[in-house]
N, C-alpha and C. Protein backbone atom coordinates (compact mmCIF):
# COMPACT_ATOMS: atom_id res chain seq x y z
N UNK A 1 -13.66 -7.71 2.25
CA UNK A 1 -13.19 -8.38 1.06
C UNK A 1 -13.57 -9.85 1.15
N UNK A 2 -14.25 -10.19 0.48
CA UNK A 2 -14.64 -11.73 -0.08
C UNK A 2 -16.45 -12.11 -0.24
N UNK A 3 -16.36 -13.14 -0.07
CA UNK A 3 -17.87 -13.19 0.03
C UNK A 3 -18.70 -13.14 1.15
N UNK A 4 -17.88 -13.88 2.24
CA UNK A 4 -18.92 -14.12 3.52
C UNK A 4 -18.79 -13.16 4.48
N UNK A 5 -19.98 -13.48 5.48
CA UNK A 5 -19.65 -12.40 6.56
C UNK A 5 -19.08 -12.77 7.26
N UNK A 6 -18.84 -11.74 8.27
CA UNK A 6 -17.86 -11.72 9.22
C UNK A 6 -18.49 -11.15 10.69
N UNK A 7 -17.81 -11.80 11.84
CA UNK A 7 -18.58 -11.86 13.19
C UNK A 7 -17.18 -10.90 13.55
N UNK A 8 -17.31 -10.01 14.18
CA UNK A 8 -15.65 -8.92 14.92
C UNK A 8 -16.44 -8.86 16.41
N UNK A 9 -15.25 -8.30 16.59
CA UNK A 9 -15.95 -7.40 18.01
C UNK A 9 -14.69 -6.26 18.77
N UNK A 10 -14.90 -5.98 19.55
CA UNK A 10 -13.94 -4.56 20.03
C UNK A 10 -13.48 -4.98 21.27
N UNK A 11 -11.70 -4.97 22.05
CA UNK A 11 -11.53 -5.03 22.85
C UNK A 11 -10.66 -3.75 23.25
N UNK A 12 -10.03 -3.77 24.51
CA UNK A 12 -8.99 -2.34 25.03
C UNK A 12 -8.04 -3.05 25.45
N UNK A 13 -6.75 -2.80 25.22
CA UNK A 13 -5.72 -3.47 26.14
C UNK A 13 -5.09 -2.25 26.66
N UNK A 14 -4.82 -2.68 27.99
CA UNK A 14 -4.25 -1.47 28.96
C UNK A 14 -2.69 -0.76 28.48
N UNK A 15 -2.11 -1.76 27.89
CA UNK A 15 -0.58 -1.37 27.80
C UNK A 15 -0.12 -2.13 26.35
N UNK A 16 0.15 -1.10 25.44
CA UNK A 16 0.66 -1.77 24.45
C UNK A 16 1.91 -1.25 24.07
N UNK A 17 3.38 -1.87 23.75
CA UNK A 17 4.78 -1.65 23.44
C UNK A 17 5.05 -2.12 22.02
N UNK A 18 5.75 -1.00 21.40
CA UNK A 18 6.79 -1.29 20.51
C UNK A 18 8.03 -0.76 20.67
N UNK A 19 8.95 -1.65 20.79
CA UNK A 19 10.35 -1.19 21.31
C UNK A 19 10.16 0.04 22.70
N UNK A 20 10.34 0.68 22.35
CA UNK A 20 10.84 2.15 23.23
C UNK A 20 9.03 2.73 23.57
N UNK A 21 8.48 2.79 22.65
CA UNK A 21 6.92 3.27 22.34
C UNK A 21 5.97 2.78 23.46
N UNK A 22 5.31 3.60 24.06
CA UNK A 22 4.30 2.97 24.87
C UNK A 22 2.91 3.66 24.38
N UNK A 23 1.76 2.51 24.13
CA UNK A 23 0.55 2.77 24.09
C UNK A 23 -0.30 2.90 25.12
N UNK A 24 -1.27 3.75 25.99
CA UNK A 24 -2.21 2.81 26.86
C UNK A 24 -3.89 2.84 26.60
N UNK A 25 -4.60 1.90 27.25
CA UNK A 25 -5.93 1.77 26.55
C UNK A 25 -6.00 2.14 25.50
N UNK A 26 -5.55 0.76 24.80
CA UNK A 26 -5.50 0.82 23.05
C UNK A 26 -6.34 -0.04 22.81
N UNK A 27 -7.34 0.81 21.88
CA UNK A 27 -8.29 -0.07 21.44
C UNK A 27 -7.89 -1.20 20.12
N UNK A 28 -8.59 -2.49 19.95
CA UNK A 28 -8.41 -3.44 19.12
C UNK A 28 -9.45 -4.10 18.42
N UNK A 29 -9.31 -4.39 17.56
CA UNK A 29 -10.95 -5.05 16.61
C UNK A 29 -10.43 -6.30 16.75
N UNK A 30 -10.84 -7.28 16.91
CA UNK A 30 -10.84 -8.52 17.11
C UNK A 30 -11.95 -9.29 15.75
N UNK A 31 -10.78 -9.66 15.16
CA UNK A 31 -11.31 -10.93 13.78
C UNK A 31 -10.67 -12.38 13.83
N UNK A 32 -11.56 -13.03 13.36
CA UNK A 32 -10.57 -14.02 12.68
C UNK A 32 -10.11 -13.88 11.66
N UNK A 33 -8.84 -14.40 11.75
CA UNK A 33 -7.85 -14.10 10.63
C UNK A 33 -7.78 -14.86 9.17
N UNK A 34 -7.95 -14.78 7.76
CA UNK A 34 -8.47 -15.75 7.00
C UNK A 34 -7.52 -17.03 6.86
N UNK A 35 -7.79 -17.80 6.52
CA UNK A 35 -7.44 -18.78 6.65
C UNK A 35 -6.36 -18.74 6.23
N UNK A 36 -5.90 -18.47 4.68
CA UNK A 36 -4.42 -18.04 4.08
C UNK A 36 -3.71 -17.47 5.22
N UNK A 37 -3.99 -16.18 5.66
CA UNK A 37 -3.39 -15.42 6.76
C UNK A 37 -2.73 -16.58 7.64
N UNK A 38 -3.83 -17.33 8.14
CA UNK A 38 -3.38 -17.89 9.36
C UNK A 38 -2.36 -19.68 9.59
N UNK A 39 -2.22 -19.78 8.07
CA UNK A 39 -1.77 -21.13 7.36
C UNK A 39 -1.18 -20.74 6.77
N UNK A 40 -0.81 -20.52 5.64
CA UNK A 40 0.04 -19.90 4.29
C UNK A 40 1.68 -19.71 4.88
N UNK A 41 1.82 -18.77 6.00
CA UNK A 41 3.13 -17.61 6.43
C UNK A 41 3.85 -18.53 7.23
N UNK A 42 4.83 -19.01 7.62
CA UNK A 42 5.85 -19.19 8.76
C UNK A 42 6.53 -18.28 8.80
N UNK A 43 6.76 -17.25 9.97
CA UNK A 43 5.97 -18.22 11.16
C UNK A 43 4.38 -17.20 10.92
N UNK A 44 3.51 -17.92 11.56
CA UNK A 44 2.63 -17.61 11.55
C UNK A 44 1.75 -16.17 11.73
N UNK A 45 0.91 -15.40 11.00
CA UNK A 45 0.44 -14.21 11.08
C UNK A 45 -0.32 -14.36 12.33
N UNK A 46 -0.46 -13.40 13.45
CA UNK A 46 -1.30 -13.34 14.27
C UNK A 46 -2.05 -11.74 14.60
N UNK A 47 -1.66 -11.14 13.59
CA UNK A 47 -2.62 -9.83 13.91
C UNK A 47 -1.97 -8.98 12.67
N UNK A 48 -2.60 -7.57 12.84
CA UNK A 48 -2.60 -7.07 11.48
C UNK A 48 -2.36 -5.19 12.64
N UNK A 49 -1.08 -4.51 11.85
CA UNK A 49 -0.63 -3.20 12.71
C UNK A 49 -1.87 -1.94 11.67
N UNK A 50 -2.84 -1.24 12.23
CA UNK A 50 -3.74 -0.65 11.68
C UNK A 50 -3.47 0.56 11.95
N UNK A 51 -4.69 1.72 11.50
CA UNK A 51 -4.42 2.75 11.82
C UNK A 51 -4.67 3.41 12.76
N UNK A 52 -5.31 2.80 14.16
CA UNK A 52 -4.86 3.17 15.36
C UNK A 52 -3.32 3.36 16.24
N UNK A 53 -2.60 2.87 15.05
CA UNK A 53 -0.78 2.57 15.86
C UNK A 53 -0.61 3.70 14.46
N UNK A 54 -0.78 3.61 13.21
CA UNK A 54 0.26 4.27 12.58
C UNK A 54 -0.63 5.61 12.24
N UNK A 55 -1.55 5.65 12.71
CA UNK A 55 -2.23 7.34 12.75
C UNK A 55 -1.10 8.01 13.79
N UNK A 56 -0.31 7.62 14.67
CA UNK A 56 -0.11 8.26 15.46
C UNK A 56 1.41 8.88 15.21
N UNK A 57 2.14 8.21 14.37
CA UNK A 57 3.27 8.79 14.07
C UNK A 57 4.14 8.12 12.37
N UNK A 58 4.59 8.97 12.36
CA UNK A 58 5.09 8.41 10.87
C UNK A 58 6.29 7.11 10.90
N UNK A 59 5.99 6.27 9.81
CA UNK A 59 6.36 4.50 9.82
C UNK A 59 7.09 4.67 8.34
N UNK A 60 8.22 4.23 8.45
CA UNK A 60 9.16 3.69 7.43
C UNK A 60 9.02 2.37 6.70
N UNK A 61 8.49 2.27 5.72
CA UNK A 61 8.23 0.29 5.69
C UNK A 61 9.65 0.13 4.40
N UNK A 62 10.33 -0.47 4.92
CA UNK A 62 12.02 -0.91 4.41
C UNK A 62 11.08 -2.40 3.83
N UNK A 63 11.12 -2.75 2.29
CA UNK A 63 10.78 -4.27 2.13
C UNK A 63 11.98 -4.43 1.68
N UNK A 64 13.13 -4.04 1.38
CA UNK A 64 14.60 -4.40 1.28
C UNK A 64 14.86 -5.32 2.50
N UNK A 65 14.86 -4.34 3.19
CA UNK A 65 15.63 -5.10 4.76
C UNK A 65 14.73 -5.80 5.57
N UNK A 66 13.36 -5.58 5.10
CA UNK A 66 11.62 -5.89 5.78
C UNK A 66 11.71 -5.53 7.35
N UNK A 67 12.18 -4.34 7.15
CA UNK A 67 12.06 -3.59 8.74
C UNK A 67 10.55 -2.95 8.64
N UNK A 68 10.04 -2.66 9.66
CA UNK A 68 9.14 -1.01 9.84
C UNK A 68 10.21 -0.49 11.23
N UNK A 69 10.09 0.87 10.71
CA UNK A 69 10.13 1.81 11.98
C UNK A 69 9.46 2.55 12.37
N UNK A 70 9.32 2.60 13.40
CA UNK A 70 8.62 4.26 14.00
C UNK A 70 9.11 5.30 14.83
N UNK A 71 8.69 6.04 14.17
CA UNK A 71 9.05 7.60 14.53
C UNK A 71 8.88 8.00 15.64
N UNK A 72 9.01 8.42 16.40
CA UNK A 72 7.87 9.12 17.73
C UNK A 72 8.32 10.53 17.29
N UNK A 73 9.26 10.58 17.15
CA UNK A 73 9.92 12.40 16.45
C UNK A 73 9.81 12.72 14.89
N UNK A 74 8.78 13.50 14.57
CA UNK A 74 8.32 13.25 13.60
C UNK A 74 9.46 14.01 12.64
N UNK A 75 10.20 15.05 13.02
CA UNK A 75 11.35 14.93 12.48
C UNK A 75 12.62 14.56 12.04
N UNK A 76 12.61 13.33 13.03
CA UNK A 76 13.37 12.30 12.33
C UNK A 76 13.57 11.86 10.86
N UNK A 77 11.81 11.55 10.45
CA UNK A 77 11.23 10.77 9.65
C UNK A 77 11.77 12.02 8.53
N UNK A 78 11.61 13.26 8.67
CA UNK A 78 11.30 14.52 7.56
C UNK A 78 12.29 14.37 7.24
N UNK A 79 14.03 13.59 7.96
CA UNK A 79 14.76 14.18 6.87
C UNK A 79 15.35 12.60 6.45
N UNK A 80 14.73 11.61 6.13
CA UNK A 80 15.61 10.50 5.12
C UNK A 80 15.60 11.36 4.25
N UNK A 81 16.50 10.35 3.45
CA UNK A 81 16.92 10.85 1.96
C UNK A 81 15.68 9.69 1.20
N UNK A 82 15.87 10.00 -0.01
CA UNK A 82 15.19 9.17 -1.25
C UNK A 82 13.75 8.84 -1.06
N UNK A 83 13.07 9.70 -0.31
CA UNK A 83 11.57 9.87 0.09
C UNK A 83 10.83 10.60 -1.01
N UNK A 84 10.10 9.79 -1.16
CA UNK A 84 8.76 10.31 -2.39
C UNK A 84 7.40 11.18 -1.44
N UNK A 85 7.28 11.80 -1.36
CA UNK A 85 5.76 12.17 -0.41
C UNK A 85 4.44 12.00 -1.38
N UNK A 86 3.71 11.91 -1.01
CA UNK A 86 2.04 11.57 -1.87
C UNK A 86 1.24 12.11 -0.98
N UNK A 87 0.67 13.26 -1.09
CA UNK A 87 -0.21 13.25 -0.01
C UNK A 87 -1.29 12.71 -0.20
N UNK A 88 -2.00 12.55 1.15
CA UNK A 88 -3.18 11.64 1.01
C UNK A 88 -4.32 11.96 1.73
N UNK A 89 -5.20 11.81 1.37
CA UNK A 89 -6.80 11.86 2.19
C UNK A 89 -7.32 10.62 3.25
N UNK A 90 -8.00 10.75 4.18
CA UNK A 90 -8.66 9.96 4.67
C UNK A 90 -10.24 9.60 4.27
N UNK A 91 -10.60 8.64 4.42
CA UNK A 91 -12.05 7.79 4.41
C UNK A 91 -12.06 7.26 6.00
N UNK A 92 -12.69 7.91 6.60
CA UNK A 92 -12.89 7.08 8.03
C UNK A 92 -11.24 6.92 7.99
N UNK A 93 -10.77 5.54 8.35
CA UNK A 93 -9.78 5.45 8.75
C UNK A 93 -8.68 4.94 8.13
N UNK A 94 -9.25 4.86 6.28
CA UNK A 94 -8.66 4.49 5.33
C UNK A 94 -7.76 5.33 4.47
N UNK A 95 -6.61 5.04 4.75
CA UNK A 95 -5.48 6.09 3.18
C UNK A 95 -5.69 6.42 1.85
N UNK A 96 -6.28 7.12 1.26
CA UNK A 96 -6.65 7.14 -0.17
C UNK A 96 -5.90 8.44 -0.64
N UNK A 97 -5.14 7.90 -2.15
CA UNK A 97 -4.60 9.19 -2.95
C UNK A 97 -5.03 8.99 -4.13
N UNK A 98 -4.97 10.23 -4.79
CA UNK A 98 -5.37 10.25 -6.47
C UNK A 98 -4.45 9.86 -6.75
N UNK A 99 -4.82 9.34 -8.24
CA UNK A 99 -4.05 8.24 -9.15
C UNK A 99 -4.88 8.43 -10.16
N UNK A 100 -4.61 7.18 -11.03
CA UNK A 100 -4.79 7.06 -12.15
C UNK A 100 -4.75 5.92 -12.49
N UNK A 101 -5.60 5.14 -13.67
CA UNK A 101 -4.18 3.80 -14.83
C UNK A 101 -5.21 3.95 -16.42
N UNK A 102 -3.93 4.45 -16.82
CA UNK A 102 -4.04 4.14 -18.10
C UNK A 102 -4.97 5.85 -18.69
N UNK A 103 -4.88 6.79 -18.06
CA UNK A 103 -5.61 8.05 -17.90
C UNK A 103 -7.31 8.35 -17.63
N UNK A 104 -7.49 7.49 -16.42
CA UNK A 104 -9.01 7.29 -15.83
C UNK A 104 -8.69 7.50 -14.30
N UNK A 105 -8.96 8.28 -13.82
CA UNK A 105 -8.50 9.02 -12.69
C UNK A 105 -9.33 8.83 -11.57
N UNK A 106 -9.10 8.38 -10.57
CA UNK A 106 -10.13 8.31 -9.15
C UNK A 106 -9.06 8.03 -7.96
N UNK A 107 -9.48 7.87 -6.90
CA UNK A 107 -9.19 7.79 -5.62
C UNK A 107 -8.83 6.18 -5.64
N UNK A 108 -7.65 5.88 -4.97
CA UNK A 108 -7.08 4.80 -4.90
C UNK A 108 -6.77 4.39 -3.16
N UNK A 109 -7.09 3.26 -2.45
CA UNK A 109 -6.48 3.21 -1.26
C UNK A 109 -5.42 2.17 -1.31
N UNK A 110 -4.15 2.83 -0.50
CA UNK A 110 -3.38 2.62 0.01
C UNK A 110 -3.48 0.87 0.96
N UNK A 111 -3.12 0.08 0.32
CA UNK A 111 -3.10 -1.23 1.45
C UNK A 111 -1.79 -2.25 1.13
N UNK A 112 -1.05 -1.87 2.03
CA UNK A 112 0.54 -2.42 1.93
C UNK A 112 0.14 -3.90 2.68
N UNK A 113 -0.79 -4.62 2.27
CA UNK A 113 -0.76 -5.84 2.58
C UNK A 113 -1.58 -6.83 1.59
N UNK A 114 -1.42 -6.07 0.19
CA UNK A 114 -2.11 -6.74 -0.32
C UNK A 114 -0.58 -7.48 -1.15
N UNK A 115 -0.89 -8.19 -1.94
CA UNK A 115 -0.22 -8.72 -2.55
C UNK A 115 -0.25 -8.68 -4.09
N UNK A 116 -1.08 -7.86 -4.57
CA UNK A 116 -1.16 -7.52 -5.76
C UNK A 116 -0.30 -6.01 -5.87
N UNK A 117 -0.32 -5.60 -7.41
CA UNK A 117 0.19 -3.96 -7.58
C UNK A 117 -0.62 -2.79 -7.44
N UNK A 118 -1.42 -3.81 -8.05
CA UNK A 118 -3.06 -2.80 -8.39
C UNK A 118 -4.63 -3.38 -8.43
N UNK A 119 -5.35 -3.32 -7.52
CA UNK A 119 -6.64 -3.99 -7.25
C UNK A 119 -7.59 -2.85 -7.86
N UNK A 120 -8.56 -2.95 -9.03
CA UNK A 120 -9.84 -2.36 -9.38
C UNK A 120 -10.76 -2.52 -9.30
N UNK A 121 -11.72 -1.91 -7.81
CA UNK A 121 -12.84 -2.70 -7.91
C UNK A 121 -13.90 -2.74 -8.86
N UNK A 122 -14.80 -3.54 -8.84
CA UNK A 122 -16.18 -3.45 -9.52
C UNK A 122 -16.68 -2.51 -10.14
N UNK A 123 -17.37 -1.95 -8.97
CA UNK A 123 -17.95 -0.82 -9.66
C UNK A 123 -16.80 0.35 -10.40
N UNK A 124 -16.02 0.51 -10.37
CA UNK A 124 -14.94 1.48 -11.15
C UNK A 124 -14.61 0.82 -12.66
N UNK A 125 -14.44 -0.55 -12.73
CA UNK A 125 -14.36 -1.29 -13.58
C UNK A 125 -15.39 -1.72 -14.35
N UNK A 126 -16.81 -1.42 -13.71
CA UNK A 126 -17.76 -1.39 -14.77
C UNK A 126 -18.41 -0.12 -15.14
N UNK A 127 -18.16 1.06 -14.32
CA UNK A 127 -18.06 2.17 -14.79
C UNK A 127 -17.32 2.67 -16.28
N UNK A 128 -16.25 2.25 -16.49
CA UNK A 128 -15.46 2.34 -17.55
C UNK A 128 -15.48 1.31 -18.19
N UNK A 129 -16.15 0.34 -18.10
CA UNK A 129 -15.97 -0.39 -19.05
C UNK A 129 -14.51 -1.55 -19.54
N UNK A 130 -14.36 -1.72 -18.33
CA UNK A 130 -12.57 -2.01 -18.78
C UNK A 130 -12.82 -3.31 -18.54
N UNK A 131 -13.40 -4.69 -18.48
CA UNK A 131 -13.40 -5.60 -18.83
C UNK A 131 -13.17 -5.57 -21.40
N UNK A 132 -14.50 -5.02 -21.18
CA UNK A 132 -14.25 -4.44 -22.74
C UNK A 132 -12.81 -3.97 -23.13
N UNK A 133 -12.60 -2.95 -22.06
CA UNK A 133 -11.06 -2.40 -23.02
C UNK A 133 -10.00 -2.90 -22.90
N UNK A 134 -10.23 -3.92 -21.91
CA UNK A 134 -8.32 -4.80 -21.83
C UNK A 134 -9.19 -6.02 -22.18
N UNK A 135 -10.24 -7.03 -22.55
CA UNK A 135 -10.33 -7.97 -22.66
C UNK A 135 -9.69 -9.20 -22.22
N UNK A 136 -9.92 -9.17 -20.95
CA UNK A 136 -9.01 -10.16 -19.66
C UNK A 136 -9.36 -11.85 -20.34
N UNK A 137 -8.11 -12.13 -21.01
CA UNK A 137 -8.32 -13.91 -20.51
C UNK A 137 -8.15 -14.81 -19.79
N UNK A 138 -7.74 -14.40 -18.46
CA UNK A 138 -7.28 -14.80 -17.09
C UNK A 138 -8.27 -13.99 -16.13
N UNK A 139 -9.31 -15.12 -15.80
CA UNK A 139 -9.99 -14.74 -14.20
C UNK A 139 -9.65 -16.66 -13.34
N UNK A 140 -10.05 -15.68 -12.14
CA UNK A 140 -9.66 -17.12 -11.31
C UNK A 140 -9.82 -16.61 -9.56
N UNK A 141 -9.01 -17.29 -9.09
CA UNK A 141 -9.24 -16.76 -7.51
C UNK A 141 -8.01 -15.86 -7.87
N UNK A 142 -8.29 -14.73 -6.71
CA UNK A 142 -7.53 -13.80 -6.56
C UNK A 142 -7.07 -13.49 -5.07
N UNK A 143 -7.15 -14.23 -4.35
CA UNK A 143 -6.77 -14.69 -3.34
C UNK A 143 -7.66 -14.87 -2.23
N UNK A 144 -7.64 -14.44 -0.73
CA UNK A 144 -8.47 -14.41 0.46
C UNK A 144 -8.84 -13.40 1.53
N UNK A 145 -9.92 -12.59 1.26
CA UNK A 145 -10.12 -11.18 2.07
C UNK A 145 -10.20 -11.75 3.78
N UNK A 146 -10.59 -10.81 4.09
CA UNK A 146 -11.39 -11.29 5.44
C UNK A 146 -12.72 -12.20 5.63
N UNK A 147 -13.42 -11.95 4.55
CA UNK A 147 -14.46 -12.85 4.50
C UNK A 147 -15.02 -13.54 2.96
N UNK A 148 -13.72 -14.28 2.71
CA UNK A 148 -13.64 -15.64 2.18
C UNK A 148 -12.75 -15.28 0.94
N UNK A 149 -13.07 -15.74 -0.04
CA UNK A 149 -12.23 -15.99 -1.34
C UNK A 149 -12.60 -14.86 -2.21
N UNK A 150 -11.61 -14.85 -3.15
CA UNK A 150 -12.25 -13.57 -4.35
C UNK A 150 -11.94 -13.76 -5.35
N UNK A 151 -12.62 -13.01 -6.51
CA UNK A 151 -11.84 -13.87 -7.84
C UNK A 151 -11.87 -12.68 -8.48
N UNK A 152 -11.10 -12.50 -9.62
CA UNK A 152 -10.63 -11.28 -10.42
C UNK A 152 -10.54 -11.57 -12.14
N UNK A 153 -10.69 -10.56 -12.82
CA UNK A 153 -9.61 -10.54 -13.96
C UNK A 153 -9.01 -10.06 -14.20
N UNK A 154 -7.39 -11.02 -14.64
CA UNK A 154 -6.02 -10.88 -14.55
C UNK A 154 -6.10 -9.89 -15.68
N UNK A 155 -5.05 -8.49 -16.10
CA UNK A 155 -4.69 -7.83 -17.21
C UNK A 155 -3.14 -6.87 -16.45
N UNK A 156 -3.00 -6.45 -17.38
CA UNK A 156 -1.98 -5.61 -16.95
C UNK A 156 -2.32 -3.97 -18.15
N UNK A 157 -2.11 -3.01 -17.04
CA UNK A 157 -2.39 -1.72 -17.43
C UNK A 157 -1.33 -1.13 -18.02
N UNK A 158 -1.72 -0.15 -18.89
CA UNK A 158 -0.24 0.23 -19.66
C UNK A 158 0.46 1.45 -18.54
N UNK A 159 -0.05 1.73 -18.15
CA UNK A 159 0.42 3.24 -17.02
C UNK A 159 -0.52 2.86 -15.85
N UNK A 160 0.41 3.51 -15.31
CA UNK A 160 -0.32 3.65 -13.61
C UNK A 160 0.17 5.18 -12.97
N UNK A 161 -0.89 5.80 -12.66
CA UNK A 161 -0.01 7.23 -11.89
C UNK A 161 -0.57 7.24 -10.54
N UNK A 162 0.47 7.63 -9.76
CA UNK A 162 0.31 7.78 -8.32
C UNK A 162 0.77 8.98 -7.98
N UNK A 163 -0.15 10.45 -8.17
CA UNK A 163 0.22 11.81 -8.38
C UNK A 163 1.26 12.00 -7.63
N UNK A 164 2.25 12.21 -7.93
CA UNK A 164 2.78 13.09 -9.54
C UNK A 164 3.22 12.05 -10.22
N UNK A 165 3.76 11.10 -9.42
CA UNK A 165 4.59 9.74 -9.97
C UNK A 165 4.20 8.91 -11.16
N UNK A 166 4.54 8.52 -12.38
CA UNK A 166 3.98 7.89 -13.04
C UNK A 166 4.65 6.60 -13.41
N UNK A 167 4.14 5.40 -13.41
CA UNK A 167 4.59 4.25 -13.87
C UNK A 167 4.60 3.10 -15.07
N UNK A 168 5.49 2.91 -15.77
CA UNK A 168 4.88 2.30 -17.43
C UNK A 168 5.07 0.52 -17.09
């Protein structure tokens, strides 16, 4: 996400803990973090939990109380109450479910760190034509990917569905 590139690289750490949880030789991608990320937050962001930690067991994300939990018993997790399920597909190592907005239907990914509701990229958006059909008078920056700035146009959709779920 943004314009520029980006230099990564791959490390292993022998022992990794959360609470009770033990990881070992866990692999890690090593970025720099964008600048927002790393300025913007007190206290400060210093890494990002991916899907090498939460492939492995099911995660509660509470933004009420702004807990996460994790499961190691995956039946724990099966019986909260007031749980919506969505199932979902993978891309490599990315979450994607069908959806919808506004009754134009495609594959949507899952990224609980964005800060928007709903991100449409490009090509989907010029596929359909939807600069034309919502006629956006708000573009601008749209915030900071991993590699640099981005800019968008602002609209708001009349529906959004997140199968079965639908939202007005």
């Amino acid at each position: 996400m943004g314009e520029k590139s980006l230099t990564s690289g791959i490390t292993t750490m022998s022992l990794v803990r959360i609470g009770r949880l033990a990881f070992r030789d866990q692999p890690f991608h090593v970025v720099p973090l964008p600048y927002a990320l790393s300025h913007a937050f007190r206290p400060k962001i210093v890494g990002v939990i991916g899907y090498e930690i939460l492939s492995r067991m099911p995660v509660r994300i509470d933004y009420v109380t702004q807990t996460l939990t994790f499961y190691d018993d995956p039946s724990e997790f099966a019986h909260l109450n007031r749980r919506v399920s969505i199932p979902f597909l993978l891309y490599g190592v990315t979450p994607v479910i069908h959806g919808g907005v506004d009754g134009i239907s495609g594959l949507f990914q899952i990224d609980t760190g964005s800060d928007s509701s709903l991100t449409l990229f490009s090509p989907f958006v010029a596929r359909h034509d939807l600069v034309n059909t919502y006629s956006p008078r708000l573009q601008g920056f749209a915030g900071e990917g991993m590699n640099g700035p981005e800019s968008a146009y602002f609209v708001r959709a009349h529906t959004v569905q997140i199968s079965p779920q639908i939202f007005l």
